[in-house]
N, C-alpha and C. Protein backbone atom coordinates (compact mmCIF):
# COMPACT_ATOMS: atom_id res chain seq x y z
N UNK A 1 55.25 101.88 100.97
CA UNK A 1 56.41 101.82 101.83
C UNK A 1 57.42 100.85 101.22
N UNK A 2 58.59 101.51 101.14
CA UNK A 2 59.89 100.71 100.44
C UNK A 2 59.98 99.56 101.77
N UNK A 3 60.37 98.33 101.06
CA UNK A 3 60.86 97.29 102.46
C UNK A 3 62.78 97.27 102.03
N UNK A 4 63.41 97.36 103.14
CA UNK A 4 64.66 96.91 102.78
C UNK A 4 65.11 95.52 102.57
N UNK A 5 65.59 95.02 101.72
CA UNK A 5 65.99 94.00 101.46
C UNK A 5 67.20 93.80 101.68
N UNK A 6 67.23 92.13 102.05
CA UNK A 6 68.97 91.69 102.89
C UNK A 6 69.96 91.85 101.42
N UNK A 7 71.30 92.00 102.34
CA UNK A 7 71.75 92.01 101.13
C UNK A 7 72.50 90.83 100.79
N UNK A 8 72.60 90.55 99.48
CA UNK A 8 73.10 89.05 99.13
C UNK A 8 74.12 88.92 99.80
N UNK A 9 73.94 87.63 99.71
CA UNK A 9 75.76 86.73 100.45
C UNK A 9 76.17 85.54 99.22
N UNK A 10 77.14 85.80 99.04
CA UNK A 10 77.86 85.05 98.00
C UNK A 10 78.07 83.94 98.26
N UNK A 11 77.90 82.64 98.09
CA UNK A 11 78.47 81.22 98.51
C UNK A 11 80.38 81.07 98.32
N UNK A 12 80.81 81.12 99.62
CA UNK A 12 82.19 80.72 99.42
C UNK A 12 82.89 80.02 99.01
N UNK A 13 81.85 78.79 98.60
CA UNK A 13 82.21 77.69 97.96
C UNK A 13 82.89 77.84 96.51
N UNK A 14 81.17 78.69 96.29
CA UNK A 14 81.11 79.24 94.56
C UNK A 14 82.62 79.98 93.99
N UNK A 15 82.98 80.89 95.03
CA UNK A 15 83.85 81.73 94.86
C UNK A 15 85.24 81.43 95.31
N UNK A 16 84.93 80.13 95.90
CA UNK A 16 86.59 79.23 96.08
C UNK A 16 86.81 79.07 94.79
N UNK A 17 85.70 78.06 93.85
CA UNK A 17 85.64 77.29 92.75
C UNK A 17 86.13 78.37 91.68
N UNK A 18 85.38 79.35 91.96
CA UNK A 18 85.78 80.57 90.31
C UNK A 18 87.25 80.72 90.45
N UNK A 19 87.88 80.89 91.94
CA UNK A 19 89.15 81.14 91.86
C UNK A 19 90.41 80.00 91.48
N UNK A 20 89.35 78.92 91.98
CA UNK A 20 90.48 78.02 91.34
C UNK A 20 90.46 77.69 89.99
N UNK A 21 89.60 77.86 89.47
CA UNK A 21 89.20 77.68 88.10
C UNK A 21 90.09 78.77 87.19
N UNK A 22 90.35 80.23 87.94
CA UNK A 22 90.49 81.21 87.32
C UNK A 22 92.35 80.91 87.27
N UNK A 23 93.05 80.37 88.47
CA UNK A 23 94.41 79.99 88.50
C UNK A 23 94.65 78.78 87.73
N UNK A 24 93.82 77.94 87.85
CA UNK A 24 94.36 76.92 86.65
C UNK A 24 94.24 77.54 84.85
N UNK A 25 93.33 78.21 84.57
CA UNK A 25 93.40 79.44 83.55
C UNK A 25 95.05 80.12 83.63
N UNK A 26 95.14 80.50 84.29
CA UNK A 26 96.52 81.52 84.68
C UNK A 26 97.32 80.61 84.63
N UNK A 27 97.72 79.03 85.29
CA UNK A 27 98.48 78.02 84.94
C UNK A 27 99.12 77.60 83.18
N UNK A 28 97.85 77.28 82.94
CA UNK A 28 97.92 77.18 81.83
C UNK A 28 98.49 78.44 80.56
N UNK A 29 98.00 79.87 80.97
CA UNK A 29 98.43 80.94 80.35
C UNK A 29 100.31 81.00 80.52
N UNK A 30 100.38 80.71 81.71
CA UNK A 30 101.97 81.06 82.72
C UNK A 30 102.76 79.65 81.31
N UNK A 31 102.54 78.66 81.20
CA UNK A 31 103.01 77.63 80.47
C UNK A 31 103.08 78.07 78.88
N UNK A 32 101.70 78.77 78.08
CA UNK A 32 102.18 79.10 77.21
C UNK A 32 102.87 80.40 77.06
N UNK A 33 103.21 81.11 77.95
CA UNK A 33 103.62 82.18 78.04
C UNK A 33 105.65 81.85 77.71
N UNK A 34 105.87 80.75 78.82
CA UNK A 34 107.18 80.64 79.37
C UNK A 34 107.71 79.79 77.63
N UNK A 35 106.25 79.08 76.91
CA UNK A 35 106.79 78.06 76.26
C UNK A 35 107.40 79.71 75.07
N UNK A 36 106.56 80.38 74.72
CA UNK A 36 106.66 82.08 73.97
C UNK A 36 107.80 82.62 74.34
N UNK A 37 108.30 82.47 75.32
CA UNK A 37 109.60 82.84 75.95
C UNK A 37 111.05 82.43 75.30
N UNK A 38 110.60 81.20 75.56
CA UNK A 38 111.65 80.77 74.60
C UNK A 38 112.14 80.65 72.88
N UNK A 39 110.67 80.25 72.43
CA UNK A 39 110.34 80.83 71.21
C UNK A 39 111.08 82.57 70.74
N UNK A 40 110.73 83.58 70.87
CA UNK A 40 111.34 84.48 70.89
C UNK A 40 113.13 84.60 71.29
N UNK A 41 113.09 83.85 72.20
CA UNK A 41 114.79 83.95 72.44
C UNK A 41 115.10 83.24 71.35
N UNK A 42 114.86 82.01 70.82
CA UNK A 42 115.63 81.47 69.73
C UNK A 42 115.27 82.34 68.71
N UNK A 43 114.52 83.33 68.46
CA UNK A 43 114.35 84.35 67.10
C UNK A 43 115.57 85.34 67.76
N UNK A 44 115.78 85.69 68.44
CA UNK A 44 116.24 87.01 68.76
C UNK A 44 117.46 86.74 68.93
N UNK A 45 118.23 85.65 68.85
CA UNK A 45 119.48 85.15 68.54
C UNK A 45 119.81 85.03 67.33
N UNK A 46 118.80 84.64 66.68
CA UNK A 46 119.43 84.83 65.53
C UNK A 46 119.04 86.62 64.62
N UNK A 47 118.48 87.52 65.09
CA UNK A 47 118.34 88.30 64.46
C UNK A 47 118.63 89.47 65.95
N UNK A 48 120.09 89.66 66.43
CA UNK A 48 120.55 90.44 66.94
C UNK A 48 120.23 92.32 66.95
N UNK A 49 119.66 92.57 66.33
CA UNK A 49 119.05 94.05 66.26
C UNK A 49 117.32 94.17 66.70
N UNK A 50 116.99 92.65 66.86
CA UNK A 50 115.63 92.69 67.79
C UNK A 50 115.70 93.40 69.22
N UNK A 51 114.58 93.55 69.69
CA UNK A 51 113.84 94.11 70.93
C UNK A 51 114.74 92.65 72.07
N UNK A 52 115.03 92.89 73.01
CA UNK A 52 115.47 91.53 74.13
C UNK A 52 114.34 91.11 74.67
N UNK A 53 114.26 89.89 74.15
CA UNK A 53 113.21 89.30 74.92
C UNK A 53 113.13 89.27 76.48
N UNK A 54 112.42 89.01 77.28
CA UNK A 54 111.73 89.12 78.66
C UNK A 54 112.80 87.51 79.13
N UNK A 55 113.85 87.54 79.93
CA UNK A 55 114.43 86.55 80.76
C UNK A 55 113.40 85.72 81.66
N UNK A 56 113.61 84.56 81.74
CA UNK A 56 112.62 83.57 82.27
C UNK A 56 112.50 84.25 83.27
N UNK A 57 112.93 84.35 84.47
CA UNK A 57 112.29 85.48 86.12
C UNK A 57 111.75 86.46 85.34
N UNK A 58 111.85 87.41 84.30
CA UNK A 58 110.66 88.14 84.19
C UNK A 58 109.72 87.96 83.88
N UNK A 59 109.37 86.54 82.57
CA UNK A 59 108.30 86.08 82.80
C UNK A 59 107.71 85.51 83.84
N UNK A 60 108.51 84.77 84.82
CA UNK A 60 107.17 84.41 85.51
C UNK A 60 106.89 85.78 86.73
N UNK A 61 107.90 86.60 87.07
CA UNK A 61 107.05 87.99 87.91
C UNK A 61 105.79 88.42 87.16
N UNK A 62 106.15 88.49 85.29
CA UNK A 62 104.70 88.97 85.10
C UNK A 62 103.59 87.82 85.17
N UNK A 63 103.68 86.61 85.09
CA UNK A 63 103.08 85.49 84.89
C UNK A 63 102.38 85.64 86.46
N UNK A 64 102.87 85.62 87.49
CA UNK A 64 102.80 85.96 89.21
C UNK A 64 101.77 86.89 89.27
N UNK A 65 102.49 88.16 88.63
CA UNK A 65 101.41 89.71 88.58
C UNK A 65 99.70 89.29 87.84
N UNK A 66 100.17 88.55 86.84
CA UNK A 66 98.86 88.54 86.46
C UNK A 66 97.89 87.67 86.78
N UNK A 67 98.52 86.30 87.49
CA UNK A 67 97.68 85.80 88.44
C UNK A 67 96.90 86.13 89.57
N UNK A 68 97.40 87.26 90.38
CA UNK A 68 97.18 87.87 91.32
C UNK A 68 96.41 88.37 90.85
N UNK A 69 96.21 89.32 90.01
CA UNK A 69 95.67 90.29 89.14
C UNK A 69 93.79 89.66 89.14
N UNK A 70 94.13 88.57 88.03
CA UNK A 70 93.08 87.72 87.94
C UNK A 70 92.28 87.53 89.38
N UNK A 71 93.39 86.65 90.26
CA UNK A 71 92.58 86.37 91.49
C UNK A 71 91.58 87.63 91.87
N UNK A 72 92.19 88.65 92.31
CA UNK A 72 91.48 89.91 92.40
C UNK A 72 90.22 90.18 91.68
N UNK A 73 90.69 90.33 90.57
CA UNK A 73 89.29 90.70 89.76
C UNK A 73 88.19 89.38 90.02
N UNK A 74 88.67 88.61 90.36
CA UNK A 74 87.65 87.69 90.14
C UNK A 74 86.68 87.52 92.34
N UNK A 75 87.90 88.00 92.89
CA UNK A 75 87.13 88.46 94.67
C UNK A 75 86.77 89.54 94.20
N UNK A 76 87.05 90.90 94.04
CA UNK A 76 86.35 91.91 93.58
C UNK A 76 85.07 91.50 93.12
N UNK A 77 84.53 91.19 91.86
CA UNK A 77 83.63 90.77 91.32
C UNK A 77 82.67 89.70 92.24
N UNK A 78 82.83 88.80 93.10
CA UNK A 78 82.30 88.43 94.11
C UNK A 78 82.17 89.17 95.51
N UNK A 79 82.99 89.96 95.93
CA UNK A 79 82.43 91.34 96.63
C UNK A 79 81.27 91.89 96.20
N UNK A 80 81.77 92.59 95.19
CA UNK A 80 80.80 93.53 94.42
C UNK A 80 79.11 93.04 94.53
N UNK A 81 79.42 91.81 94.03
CA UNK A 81 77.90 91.31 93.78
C UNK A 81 77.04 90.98 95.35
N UNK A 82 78.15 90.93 96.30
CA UNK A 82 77.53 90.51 97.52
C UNK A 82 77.38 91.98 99.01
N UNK A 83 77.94 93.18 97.55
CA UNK A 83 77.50 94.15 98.67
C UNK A 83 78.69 94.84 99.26
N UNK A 84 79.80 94.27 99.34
CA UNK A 84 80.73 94.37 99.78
C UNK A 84 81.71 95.63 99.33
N UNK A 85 82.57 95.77 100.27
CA UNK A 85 83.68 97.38 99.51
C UNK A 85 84.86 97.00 100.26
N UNK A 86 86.10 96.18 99.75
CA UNK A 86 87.04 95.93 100.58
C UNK A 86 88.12 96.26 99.74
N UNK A 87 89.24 96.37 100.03
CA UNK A 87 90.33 96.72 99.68
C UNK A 87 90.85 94.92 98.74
N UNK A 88 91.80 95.22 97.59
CA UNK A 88 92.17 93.68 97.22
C UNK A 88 92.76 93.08 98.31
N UNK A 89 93.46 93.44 99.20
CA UNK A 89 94.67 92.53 100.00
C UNK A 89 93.66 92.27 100.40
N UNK A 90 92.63 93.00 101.50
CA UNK A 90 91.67 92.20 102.52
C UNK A 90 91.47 91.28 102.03
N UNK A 91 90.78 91.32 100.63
CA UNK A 91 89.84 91.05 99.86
C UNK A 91 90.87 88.79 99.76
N UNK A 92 92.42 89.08 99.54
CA UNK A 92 92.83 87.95 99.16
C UNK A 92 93.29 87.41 100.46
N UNK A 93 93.61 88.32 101.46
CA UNK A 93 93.39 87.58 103.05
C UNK A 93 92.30 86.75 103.51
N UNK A 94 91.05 87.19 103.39
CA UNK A 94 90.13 86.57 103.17
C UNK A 94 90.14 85.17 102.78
N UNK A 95 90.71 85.16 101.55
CA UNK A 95 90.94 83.97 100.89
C UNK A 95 91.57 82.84 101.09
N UNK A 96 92.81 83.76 101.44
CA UNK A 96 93.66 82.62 102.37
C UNK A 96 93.16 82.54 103.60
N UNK A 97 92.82 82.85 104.21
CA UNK A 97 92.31 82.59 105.55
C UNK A 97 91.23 81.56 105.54
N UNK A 98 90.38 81.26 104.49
CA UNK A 98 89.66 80.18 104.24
C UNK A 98 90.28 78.67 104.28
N UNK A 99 91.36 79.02 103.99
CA UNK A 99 92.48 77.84 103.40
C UNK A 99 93.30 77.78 104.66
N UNK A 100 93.56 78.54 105.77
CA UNK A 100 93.79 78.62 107.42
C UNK A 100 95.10 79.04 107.30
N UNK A 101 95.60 79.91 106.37
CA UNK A 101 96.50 80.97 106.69
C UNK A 101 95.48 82.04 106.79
N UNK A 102 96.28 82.03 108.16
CA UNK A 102 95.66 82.98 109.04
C UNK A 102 96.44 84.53 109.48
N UNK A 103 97.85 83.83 109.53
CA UNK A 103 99.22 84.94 110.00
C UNK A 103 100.13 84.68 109.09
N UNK A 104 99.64 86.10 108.52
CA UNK A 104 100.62 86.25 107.53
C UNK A 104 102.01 87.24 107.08
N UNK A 105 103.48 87.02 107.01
CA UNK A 105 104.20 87.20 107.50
C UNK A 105 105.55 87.12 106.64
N UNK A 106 106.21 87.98 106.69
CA UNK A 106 107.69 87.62 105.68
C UNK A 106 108.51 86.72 105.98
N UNK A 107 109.60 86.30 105.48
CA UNK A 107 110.35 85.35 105.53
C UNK A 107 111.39 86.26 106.63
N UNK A 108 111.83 87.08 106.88
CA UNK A 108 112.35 87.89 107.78
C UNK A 108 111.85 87.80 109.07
N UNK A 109 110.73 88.27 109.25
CA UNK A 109 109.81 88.22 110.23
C UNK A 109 109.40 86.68 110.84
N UNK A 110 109.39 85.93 109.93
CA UNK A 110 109.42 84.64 110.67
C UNK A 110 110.74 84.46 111.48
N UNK A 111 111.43 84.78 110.74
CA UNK A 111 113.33 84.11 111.12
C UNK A 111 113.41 84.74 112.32
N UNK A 112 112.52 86.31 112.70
CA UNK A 112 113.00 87.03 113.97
C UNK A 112 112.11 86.16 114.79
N UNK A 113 110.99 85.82 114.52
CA UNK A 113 110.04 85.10 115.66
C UNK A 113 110.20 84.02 115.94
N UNK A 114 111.66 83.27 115.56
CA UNK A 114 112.13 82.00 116.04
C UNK A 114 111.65 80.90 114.50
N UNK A 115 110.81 81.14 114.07
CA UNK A 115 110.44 80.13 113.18
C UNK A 115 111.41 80.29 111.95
N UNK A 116 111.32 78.74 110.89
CA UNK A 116 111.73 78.76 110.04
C UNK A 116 110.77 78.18 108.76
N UNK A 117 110.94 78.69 107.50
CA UNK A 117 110.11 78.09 106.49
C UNK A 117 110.22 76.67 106.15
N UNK A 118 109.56 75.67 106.12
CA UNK A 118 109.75 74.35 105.59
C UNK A 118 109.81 74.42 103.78
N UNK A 119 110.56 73.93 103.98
CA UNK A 119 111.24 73.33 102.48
C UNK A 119 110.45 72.97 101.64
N UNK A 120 110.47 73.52 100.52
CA UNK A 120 109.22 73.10 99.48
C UNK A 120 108.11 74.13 99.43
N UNK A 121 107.93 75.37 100.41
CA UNK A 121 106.81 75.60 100.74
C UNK A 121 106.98 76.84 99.59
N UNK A 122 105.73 77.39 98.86
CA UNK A 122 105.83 78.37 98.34
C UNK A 122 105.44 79.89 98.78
N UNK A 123 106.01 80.89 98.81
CA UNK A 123 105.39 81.82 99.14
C UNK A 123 103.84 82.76 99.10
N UNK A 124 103.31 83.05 99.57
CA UNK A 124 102.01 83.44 99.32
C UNK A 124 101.81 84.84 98.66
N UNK A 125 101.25 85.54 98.02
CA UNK A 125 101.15 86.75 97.17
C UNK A 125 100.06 87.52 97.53
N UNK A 126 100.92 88.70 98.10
CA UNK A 126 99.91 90.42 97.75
C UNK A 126 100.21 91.32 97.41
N UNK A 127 99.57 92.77 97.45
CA UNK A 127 99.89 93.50 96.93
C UNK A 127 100.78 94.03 97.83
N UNK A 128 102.36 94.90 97.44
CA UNK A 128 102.54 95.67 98.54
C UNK A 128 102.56 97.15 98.49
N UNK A 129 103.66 97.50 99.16
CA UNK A 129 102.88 99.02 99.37
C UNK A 129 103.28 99.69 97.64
N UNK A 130 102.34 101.08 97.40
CA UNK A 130 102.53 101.43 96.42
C UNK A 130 104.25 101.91 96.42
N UNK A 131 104.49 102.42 95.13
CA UNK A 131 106.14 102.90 94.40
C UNK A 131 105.85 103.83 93.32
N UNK A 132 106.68 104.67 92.70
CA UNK A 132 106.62 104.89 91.33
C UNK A 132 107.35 104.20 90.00
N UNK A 133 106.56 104.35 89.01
CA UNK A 133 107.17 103.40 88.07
C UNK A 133 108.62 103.83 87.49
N UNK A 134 109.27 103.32 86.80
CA UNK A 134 110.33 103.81 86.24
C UNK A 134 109.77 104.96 85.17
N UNK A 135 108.52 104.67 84.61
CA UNK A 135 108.13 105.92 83.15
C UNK A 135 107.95 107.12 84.43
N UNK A 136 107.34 106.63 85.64
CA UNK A 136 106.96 108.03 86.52
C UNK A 136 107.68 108.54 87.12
N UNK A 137 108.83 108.28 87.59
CA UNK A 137 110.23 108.96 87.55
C UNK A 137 111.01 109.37 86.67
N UNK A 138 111.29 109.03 85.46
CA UNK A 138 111.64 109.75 84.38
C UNK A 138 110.65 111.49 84.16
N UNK A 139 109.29 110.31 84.03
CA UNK A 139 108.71 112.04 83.91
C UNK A 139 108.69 112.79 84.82
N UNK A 140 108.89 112.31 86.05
CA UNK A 140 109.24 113.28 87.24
C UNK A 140 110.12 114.12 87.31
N UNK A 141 111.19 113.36 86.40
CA UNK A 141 112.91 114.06 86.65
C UNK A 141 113.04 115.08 85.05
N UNK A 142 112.13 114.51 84.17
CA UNK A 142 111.99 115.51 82.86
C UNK A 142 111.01 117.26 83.29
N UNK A 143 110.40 116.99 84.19
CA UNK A 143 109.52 118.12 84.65
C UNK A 143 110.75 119.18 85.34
N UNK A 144 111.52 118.52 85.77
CA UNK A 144 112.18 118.97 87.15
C UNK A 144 111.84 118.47 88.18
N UNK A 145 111.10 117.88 88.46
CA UNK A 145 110.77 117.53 89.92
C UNK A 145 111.58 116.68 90.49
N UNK A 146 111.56 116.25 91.78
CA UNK A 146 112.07 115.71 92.80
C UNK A 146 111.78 114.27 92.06
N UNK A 147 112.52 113.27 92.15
CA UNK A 147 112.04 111.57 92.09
C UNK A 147 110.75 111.30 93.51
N UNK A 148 110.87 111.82 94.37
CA UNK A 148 110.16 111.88 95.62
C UNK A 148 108.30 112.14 95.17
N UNK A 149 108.26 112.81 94.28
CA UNK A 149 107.38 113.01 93.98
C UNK A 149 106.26 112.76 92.65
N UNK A 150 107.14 111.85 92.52
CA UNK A 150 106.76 110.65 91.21
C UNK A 150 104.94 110.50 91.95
N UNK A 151 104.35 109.74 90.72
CA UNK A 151 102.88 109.53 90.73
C UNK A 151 103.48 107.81 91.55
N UNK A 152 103.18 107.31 92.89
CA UNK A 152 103.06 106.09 92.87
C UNK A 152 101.61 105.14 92.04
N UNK A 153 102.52 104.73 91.30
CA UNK A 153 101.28 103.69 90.02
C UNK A 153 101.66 102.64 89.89
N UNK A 154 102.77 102.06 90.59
CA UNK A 154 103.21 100.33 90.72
C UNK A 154 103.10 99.84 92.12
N UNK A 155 102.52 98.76 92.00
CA UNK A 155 102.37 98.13 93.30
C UNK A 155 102.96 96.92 93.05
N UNK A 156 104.07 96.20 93.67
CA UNK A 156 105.46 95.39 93.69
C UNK A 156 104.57 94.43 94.13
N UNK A 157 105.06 93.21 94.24
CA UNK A 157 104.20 91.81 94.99
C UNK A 157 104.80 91.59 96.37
N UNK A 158 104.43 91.31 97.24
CA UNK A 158 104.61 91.00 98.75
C UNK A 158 104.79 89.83 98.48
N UNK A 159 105.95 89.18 99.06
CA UNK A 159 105.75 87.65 99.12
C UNK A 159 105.72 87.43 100.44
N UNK A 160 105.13 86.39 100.98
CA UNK A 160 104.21 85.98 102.47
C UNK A 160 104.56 84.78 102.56
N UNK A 161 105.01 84.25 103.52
CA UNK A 161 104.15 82.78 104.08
C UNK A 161 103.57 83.00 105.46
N UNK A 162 102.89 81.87 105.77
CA UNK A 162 101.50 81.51 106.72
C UNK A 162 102.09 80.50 108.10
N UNK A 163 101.20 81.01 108.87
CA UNK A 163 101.19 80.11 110.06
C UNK A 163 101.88 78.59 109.62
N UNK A 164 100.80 77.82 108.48
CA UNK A 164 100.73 76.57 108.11
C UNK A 164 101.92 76.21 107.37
N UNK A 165 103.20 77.37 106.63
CA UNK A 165 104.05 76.72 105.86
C UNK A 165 105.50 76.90 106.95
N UNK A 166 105.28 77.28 108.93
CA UNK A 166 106.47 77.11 109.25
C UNK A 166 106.46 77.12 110.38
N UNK A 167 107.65 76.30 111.03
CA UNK A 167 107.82 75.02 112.02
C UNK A 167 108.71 76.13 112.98
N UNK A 168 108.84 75.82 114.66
CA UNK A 168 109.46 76.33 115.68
C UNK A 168 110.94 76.03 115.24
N UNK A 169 112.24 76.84 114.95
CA UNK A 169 113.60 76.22 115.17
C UNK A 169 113.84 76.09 116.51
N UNK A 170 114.63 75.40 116.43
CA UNK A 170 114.95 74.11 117.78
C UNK A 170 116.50 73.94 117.96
């Protein structure tokens, strides 16, 4: 007779630690990335028939994307091992919710519910809803097809803040 066995539970601790471990990684990547940034712009000034380098806001959206990215793979991979099947957002709600953002919410949506963001505070990151890419509308519109009916394969970043980053206006 087979016995069922429990299924593992992951220590949250463990999997706070990988994640912070995994963003200071991404910190550090985001720094030599931005320092590459500039590097290239001073080449590409002087040799005007180059490729345009990536403008500082685009590095850090991708620097952003791939943090997120990371975070993910790295809750995924602690899901996974503990049994689990959640979607990434749950998956980084979760996360923050450890940390006691709890309600999470646009900068819009605060402003309608009377609140305002405190100063300094940074926004929080998920995925949002899917889009199509610019290559998947091109090939949409090279087929003939509608733009409407592009492959959605980009998912844009949600920016959020939390219960904890905003105060009643008064």
């Amino acid at each position: 007779m087979r016995t069922k066995t429990a299924p593992k539970t992951i220590s949250i601790k463990a999997a706070m630690q990988s994640a912070e471990n995994t963003l200071a990684k991404i910190q550090a990547e985001r720094e030599a990335a931005q320092a590459e940034t500039s590097t290239k712009a001073a080449q590409a000034e002087a040799k005007p028939e180059a490729a345009k380098p990536l403008t500082e806001k685009q590095a850090i959206a991708r620097a952003r994307r791939k943090a997120l990215k990371d975070l993910c793979n790295t809750l995924q991979s602690a899901a996974k091992a503990a049994g689990m099947e959640e979607s990434p957002n749950e998956l980084l709600r979760g996360y923050y919710a450890q940390a006691g953002h709890t309600e999470l919410k646009t900068f819009e949506e605060w402003k309608q519910a009377g609140f305002y963001i405190r100063k300094g505070e940074k926004a929080i990151l998920l995925w949002g809803h899917p889009k199509p890419s610019r290559q998947a509308k091109e090939a949409a519109k090279q087929a003939g097809k509608p733009e409407e009916e592009a492959e959605n394969d980009f998912y844009p970043l949600a920016y959020l803040f939390s219960n904890q980053q905003v105060a009643p206006r008064q």
